[in-house]
PDB file of N, CA and C in Angstrom:
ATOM      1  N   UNK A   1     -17.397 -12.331   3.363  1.00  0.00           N
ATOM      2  CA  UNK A   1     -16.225 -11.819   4.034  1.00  0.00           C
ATOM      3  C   UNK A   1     -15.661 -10.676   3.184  1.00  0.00           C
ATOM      4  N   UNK A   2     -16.027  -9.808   4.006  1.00  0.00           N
ATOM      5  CA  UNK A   2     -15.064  -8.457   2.840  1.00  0.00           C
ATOM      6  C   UNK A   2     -13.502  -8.247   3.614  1.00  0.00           C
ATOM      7  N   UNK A   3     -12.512  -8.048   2.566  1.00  0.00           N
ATOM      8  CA  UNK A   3     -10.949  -8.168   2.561  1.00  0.00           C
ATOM      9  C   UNK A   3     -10.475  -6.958   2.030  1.00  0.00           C
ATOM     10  N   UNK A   4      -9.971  -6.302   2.517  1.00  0.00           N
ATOM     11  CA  UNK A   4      -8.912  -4.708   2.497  1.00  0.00           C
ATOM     12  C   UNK A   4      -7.718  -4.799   2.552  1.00  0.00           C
ATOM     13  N   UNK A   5      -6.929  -3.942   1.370  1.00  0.00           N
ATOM     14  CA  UNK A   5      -5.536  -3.812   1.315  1.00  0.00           C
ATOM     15  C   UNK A   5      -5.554  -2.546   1.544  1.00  0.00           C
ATOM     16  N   UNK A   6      -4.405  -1.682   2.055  1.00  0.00           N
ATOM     17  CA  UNK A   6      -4.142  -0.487   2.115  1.00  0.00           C
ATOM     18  C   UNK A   6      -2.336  -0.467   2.286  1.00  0.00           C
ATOM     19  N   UNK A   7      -1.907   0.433   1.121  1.00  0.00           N
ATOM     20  CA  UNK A   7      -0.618   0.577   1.280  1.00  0.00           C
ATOM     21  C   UNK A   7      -0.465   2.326   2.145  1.00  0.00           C
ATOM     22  N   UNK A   8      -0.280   2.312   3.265  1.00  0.00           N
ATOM     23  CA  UNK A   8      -0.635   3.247   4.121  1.00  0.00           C
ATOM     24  C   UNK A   8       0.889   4.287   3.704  1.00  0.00           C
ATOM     25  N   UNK A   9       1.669   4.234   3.060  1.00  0.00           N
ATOM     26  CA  UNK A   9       2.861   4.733   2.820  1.00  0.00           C
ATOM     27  C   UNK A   9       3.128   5.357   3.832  1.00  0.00           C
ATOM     28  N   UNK A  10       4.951   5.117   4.115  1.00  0.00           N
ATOM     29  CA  UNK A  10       5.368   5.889   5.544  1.00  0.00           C
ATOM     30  C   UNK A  10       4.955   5.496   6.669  1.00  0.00           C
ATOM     31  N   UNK A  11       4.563   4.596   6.857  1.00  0.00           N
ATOM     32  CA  UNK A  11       4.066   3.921   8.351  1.00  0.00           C
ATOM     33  C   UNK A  11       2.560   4.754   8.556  1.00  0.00           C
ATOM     34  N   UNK A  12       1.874   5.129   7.608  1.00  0.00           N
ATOM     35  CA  UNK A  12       0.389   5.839   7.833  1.00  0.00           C
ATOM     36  C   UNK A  12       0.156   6.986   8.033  1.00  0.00           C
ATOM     37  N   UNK A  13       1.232   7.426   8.533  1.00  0.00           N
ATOM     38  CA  UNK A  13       1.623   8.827   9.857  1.00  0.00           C
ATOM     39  C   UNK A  13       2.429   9.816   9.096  1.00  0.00           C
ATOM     40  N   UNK A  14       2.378  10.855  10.030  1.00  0.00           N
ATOM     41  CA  UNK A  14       3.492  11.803   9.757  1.00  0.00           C
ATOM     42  C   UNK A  14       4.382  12.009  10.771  1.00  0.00           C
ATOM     43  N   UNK A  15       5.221  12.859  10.914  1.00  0.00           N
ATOM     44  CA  UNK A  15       5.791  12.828  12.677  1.00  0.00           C
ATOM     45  C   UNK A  15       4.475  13.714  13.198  1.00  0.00           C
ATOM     46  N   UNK A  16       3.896  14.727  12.534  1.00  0.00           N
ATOM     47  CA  UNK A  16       3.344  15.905  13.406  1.00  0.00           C
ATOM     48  C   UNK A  16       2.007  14.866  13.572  1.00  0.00           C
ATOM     49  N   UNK A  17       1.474  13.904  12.921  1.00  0.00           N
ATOM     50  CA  UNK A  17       0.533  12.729  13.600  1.00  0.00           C
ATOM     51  C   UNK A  17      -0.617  13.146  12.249  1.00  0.00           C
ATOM     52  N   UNK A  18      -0.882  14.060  11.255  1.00  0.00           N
ATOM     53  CA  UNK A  18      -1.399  14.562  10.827  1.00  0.00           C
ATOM     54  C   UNK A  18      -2.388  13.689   9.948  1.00  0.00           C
ATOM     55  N   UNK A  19      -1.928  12.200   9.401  1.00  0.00           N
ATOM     56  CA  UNK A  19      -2.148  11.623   8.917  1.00  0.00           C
ATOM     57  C   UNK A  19      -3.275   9.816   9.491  1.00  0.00           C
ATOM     58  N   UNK A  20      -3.000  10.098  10.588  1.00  0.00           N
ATOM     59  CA  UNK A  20      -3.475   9.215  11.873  1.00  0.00           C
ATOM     60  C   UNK A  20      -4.563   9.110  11.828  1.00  0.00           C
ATOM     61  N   UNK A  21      -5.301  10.205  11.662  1.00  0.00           N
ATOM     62  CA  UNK A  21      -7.088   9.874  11.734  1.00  0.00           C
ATOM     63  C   UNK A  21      -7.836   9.791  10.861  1.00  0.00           C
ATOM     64  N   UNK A  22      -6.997  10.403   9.458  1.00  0.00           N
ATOM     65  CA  UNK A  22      -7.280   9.859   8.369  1.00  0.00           C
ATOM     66  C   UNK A  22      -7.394   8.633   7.731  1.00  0.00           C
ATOM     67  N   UNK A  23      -6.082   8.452   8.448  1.00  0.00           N
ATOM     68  CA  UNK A  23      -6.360   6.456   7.810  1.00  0.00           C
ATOM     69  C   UNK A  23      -7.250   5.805   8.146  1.00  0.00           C
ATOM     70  N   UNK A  24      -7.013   6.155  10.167  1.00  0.00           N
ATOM     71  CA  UNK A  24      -8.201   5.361  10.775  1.00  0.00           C
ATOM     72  C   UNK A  24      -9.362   5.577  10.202  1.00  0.00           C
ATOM     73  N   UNK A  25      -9.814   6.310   9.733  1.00  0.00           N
ATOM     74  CA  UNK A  25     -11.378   7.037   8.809  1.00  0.00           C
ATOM     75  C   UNK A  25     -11.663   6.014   7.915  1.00  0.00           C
ATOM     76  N   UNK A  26     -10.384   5.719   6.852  1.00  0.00           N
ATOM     77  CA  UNK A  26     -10.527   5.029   6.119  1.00  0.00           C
ATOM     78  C   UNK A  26     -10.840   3.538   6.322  1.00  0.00           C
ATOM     79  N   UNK A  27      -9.852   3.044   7.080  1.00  0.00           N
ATOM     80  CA  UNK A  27     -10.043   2.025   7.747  1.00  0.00           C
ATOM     81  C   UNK A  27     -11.402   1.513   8.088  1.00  0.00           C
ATOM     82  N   UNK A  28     -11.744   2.190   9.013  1.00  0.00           N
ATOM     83  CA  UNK A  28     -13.132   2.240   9.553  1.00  0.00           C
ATOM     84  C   UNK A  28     -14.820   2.470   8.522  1.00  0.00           C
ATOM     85  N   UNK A  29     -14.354   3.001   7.555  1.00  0.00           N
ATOM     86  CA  UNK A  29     -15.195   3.701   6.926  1.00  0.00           C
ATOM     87  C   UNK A  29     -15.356   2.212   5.686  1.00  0.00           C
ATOM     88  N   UNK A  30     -14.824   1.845   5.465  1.00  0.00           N
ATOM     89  CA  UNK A  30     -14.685   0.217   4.882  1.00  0.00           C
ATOM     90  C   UNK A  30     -15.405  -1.101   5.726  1.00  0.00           C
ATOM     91  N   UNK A  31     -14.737  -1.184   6.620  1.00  0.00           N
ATOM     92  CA  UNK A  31     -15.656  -1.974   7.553  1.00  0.00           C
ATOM     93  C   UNK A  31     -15.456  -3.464   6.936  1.00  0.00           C
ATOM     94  N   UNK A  32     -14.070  -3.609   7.030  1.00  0.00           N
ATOM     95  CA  UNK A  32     -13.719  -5.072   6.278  1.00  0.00           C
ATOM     96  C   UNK A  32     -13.975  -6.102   7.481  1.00  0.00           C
ATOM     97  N   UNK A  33     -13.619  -7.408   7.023  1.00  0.00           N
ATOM     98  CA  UNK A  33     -13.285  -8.247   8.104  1.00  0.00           C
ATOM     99  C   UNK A  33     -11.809  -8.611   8.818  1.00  0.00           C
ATOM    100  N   UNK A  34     -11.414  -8.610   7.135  1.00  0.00           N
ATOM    101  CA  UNK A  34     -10.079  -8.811   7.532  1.00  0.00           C
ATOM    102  C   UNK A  34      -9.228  -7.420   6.440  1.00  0.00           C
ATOM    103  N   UNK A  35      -8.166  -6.689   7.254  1.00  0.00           N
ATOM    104  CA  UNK A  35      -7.552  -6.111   5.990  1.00  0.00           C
ATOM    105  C   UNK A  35      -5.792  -6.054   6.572  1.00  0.00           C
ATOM    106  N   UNK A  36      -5.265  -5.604   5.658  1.00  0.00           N
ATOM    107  CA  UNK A  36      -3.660  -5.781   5.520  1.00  0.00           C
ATOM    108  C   UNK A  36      -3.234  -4.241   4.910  1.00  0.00           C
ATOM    109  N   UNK A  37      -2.053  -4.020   5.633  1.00  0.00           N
ATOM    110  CA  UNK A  37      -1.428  -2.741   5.903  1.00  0.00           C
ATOM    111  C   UNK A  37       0.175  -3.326   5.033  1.00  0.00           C
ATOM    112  N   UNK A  38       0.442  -2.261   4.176  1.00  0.00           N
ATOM    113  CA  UNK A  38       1.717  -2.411   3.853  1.00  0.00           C
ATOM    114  C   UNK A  38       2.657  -0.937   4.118  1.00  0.00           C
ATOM    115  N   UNK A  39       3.828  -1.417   4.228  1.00  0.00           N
ATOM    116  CA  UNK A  39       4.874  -0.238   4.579  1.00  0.00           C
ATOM    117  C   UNK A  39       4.407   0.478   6.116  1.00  0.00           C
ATOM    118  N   UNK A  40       3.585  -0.169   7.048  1.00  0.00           N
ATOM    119  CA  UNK A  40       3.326   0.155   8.268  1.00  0.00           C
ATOM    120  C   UNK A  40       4.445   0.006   9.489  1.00  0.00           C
ATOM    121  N   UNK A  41       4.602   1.168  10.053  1.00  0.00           N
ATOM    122  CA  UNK A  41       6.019   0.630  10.564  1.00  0.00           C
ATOM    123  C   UNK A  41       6.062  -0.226  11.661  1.00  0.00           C
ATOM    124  N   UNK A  42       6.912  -1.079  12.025  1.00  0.00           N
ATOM    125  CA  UNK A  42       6.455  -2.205  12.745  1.00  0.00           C
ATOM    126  C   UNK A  42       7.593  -2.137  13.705  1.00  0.00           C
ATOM    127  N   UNK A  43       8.442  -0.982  14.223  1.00  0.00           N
ATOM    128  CA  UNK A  43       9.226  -1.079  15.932  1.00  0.00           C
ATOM    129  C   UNK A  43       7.873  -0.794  16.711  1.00  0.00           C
ATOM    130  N   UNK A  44       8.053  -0.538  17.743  1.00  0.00           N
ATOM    131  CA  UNK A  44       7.370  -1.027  18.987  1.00  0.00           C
ATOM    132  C   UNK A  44       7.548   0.614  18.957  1.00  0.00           C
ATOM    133  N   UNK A  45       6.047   1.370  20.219  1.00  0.00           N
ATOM    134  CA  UNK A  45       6.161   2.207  20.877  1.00  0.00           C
ATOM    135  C   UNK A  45       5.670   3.249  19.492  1.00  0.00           C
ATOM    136  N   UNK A  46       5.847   4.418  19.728  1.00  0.00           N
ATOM    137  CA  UNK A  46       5.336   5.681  18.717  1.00  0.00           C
ATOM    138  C   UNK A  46       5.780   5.340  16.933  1.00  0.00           C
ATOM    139  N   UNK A  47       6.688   4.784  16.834  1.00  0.00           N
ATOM    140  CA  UNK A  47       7.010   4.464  15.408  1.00  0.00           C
ATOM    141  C   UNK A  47       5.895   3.854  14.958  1.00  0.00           C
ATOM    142  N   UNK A  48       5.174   3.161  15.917  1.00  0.00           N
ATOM    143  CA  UNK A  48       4.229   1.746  15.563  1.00  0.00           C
ATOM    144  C   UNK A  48       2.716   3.001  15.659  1.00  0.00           C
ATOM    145  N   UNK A  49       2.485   3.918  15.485  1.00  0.00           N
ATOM    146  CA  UNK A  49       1.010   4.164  16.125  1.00  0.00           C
ATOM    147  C   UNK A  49      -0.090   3.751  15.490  1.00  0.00           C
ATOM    148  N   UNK A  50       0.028   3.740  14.198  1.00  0.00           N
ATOM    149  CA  UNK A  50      -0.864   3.166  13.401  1.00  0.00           C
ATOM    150  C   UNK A  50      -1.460   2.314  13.778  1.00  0.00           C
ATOM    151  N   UNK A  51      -0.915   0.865  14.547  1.00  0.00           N
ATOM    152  CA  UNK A  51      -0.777  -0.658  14.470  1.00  0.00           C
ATOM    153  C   UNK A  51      -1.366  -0.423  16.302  1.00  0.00           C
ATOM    154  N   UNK A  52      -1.098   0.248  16.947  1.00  0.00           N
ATOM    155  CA  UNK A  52      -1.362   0.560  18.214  1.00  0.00           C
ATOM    156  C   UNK A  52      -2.439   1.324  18.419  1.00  0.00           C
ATOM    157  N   UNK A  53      -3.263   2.583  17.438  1.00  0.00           N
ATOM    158  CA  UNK A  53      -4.225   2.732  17.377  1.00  0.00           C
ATOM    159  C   UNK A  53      -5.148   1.622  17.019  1.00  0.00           C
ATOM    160  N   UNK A  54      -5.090   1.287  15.825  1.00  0.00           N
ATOM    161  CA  UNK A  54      -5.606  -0.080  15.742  1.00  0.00           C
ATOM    162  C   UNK A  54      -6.251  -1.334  16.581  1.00  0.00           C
ATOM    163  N   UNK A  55      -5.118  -1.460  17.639  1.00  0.00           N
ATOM    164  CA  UNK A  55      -5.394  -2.221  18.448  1.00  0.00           C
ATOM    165  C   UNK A  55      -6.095  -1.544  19.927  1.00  0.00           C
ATOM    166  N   UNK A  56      -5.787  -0.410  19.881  1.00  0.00           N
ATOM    167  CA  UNK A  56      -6.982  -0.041  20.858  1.00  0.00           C
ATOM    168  C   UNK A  56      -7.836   0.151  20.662  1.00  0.00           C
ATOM    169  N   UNK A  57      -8.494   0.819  19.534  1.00  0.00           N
ATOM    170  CA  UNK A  57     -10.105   0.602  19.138  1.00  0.00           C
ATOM    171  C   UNK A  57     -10.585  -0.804  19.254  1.00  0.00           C
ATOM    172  N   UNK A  58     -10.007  -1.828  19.190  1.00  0.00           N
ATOM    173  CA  UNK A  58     -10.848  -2.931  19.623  1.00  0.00           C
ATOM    174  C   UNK A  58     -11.742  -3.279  19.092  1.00  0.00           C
ATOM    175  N   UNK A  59     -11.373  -2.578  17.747  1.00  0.00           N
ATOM    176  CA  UNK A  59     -12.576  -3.386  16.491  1.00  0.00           C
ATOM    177  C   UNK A  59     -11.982  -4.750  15.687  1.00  0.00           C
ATOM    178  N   UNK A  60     -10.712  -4.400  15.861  1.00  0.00           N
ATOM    179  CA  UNK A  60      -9.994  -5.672  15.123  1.00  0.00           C
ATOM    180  C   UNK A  60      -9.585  -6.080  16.282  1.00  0.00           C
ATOM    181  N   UNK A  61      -9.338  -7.266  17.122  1.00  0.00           N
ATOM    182  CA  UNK A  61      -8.920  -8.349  17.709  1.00  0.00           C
ATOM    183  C   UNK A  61      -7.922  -9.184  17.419  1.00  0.00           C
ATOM    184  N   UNK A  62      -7.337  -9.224  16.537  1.00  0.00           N
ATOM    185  CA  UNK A  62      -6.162 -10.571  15.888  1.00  0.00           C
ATOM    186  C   UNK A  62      -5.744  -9.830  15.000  1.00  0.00           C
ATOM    187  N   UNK A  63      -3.906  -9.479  15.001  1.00  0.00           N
ATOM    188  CA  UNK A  63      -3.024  -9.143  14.328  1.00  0.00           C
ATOM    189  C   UNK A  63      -1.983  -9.721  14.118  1.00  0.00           C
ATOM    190  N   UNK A  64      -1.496  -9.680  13.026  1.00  0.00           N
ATOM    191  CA  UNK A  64      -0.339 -10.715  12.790  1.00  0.00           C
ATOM    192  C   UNK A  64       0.482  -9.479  11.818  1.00  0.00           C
ATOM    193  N   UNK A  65       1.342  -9.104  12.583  1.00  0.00           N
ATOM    194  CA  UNK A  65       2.179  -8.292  12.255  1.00  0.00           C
ATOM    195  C   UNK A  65       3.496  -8.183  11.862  1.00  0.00           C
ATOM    196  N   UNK A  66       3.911  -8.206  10.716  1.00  0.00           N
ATOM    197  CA  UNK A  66       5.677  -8.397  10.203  1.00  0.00           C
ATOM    198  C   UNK A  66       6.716  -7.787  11.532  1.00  0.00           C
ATOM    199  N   UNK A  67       7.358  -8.617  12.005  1.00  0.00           N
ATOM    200  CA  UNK A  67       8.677  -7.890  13.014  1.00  0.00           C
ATOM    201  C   UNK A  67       9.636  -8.252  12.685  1.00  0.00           C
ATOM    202  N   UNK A  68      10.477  -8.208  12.077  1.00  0.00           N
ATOM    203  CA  UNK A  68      11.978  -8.664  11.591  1.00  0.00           C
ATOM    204  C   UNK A  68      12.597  -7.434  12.222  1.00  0.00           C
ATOM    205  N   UNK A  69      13.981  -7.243  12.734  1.00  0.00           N
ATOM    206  CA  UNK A  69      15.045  -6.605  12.980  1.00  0.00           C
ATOM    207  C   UNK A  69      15.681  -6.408  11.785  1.00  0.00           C
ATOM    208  N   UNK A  70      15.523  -7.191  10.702  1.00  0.00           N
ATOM    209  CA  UNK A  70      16.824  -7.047   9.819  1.00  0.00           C
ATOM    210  C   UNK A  70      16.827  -6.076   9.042  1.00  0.00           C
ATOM    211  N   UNK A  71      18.324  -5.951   8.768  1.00  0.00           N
ATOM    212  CA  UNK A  71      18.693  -4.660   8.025  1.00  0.00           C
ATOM    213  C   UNK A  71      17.993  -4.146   6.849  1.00  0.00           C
ATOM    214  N   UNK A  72      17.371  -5.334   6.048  1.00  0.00           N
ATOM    215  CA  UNK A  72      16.850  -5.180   4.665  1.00  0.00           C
ATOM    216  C   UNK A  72      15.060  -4.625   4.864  1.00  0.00           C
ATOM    217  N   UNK A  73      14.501  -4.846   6.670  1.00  0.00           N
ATOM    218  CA  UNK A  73      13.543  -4.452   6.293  1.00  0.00           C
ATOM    219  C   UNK A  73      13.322  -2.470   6.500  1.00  0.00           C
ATOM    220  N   UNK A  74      14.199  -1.869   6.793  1.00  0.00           N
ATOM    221  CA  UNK A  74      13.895  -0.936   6.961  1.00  0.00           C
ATOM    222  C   UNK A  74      12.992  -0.464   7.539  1.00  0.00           C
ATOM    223  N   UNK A  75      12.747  -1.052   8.824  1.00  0.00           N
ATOM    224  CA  UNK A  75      11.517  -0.729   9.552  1.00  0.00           C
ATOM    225  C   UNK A  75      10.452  -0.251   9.276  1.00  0.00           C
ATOM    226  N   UNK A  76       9.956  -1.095   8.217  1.00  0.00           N
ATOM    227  CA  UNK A  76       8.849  -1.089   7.592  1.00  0.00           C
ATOM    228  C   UNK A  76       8.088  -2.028   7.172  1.00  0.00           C
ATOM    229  N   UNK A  77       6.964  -2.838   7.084  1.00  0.00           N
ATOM    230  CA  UNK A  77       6.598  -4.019   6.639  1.00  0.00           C
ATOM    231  C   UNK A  77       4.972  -3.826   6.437  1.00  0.00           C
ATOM    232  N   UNK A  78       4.528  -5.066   7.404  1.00  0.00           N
ATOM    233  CA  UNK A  78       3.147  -5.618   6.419  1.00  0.00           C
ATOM    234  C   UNK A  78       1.918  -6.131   7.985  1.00  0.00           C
ATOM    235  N   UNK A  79       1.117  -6.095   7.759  1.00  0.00           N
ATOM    236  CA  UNK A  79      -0.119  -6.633   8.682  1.00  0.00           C
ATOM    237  C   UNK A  79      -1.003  -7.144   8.576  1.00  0.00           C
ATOM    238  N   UNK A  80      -1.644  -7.948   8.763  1.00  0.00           N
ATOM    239  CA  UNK A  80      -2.827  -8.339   8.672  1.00  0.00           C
ATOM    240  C   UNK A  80      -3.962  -8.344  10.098  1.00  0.00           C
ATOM    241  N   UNK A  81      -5.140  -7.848  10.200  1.00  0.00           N
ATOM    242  CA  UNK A  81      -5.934  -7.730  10.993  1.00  0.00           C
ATOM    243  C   UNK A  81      -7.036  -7.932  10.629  1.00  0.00           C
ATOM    244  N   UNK A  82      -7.721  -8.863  11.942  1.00  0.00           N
ATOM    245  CA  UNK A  82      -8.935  -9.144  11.829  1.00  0.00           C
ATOM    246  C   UNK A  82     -10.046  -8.958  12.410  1.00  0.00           C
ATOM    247  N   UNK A  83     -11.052  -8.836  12.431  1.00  0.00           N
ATOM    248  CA  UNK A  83     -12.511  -9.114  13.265  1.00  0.00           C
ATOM    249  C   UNK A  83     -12.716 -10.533  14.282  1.00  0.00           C
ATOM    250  N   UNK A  84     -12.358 -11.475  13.266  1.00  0.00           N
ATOM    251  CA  UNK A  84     -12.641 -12.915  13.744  1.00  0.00           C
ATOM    252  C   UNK A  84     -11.347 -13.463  14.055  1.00  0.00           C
ATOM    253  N   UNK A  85     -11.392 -14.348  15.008  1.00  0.00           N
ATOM    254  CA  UNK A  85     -10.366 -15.190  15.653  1.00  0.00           C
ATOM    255  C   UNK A  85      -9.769 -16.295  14.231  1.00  0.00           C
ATOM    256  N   UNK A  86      -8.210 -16.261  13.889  1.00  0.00           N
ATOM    257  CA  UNK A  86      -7.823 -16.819  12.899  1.00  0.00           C
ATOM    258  C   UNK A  86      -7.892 -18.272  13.498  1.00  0.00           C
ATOM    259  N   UNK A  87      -7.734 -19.058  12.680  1.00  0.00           N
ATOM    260  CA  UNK A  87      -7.177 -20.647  13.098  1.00  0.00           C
ATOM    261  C   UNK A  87      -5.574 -20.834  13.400  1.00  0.00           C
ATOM    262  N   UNK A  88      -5.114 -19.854  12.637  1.00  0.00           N
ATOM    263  CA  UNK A  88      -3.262 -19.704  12.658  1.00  0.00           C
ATOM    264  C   UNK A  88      -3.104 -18.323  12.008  1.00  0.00           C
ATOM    265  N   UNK A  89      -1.753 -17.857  12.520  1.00  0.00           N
ATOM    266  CA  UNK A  89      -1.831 -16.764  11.936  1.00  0.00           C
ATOM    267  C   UNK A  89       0.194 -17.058  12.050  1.00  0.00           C
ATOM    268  N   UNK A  90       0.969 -16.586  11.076  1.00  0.00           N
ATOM    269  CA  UNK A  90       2.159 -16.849  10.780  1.00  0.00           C
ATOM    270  C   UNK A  90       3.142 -15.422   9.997  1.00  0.00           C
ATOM    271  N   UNK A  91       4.174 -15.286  10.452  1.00  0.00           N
ATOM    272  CA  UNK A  91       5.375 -14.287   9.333  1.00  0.00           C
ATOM    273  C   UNK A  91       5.877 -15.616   8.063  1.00  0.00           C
ATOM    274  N   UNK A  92       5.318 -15.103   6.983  1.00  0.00           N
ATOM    275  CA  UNK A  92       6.267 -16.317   5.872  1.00  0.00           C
ATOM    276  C   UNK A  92       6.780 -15.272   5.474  1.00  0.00           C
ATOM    277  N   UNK A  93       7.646 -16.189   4.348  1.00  0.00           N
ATOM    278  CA  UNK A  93       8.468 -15.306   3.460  1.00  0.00           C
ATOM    279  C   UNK A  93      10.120 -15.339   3.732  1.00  0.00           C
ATOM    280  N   UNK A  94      10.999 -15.605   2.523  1.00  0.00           N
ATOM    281  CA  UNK A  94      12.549 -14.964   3.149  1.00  0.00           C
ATOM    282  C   UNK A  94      12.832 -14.093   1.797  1.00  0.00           C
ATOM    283  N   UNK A  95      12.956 -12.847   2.864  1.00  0.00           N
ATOM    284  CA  UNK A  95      13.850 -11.970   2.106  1.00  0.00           C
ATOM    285  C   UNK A  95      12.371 -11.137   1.750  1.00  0.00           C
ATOM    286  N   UNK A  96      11.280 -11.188   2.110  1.00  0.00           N
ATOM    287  CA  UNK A  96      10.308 -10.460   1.825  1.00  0.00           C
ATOM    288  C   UNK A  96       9.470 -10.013   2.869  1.00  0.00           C
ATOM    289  N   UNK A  97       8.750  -9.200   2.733  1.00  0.00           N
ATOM    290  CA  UNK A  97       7.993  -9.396   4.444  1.00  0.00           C
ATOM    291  C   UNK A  97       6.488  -9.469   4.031  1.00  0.00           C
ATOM    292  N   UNK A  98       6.319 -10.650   4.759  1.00  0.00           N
ATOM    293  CA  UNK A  98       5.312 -11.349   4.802  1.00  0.00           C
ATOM    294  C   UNK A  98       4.254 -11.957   5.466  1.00  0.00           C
ATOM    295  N   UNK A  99       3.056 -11.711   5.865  1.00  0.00           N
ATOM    296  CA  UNK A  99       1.986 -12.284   6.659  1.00  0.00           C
ATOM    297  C   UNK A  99       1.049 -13.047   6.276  1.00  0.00           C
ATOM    298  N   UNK A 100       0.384 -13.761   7.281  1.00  0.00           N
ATOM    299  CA  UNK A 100      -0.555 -14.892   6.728  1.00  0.00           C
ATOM    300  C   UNK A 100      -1.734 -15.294   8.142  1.00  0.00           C
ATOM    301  N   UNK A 101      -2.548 -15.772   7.425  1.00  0.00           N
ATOM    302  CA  UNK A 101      -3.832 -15.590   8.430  1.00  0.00           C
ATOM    303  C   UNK A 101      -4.339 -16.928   8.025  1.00  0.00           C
ATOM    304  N   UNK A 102      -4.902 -17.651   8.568  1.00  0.00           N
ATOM    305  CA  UNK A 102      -5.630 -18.424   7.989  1.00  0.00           C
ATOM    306  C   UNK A 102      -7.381 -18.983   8.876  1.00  0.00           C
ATOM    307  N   UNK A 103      -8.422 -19.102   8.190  1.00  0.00           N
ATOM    308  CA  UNK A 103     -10.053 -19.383   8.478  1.00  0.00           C
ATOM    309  C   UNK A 103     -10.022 -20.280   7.928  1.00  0.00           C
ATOM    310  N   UNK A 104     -10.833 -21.240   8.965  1.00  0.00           N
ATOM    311  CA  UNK A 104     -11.465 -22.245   8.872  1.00  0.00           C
ATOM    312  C   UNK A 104     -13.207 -22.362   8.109  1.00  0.00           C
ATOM    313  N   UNK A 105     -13.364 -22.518   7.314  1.00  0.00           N
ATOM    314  CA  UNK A 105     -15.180 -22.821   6.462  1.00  0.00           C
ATOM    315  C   UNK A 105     -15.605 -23.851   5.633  1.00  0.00           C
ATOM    316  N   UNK A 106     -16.396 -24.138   5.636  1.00  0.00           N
ATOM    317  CA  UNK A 106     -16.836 -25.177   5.458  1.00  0.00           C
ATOM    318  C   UNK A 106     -16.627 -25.649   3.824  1.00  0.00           C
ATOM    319  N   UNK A 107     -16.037 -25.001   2.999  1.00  0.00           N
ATOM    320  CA  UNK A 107     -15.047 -25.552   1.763  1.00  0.00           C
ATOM    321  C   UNK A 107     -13.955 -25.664   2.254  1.00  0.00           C
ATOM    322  N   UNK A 108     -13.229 -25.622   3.245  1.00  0.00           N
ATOM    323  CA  UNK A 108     -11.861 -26.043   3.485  1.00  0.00           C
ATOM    324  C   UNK A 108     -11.587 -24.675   4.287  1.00  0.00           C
ATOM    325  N   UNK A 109      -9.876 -24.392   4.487  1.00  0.00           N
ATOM    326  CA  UNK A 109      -9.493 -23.627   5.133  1.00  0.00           C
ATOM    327  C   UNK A 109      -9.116 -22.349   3.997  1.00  0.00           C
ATOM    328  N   UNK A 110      -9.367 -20.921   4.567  1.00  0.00           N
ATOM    329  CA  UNK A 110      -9.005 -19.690   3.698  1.00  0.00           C
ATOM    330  C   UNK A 110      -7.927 -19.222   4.317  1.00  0.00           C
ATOM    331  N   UNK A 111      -6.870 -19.187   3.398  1.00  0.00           N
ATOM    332  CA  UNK A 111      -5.634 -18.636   3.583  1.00  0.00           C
ATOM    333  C   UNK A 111      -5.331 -16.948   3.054  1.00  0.00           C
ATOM    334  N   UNK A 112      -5.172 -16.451   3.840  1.00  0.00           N
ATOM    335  CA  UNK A 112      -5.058 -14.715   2.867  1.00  0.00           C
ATOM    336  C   UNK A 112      -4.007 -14.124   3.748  1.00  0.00           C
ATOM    337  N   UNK A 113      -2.814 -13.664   2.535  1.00  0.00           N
ATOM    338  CA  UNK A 113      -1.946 -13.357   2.908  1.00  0.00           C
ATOM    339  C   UNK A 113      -1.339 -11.652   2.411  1.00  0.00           C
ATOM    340  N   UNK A 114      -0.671 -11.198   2.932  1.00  0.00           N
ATOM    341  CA  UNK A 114       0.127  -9.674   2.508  1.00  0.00           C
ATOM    342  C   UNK A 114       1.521  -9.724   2.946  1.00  0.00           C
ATOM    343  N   UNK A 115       1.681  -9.361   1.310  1.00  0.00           N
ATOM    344  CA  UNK A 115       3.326  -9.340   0.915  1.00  0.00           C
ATOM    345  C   UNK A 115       3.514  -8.109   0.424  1.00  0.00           C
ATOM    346  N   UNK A 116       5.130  -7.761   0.872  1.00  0.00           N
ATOM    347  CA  UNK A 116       5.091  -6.065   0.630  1.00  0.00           C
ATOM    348  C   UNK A 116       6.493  -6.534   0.367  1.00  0.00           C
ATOM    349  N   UNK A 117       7.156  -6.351  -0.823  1.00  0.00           N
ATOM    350  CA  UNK A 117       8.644  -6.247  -0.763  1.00  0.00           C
ATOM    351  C   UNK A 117       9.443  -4.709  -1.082  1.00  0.00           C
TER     352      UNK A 117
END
């Protein structure tokens, strides 16, 4: 199982989008199973494109994506995405923003998580 972090700074993007296909490059060009996005911005709609490109390529299938409203996150947080269907996938954390995934294998269950404070 190969596992990817990327702190995509700024939600990945730029406003003029300049930064968008670069990541995806990167992204792609890795070819993880599972990887995790920090400081990705997580409102809904164009703020989110990163997380919405993502999910339309349709290479990753299962996201578990930080959404808090609250003031402290600055509309910004954390992701995790996968290839394979999780067993659970959860927001932990207080006061941090936090994701969690968890696989089922035959030593027990793999838990892998991304924390971005």
């Amino acid at each position: 199982m190969k596992i990817m972090t990327y702190n995509v700074m700024e939600g990945g993007v730029r406003p003029d989008n300049s930064r968008l296909e670069k990541v995806l490059q990167v992204i792609d060009g890795q070819n993880a199973d599972v990887f995790g996005l920090q400081e990705t911005k997580v409102a809904q709609g164009k703020d989110n494109e990163l997380i919405w490109a993502l999910k339309e390529a349709g290479k990753y299938q299962h996201h578990e994506v930080f959404e808090n409203s609250g003031e402290w996150t600055y509309k910004s947080g954390v992701s995790l995405s996968s290839k394979m269907q999780p067993s659970s996938s959860r927001i932990i954390g207080e006061g941090v923003r936090a994701v969690e995934i968890t696989f089922p294998s035959i030593i027990g269950n793999i838990n892998i998580s991304n924390v971005y404070c």
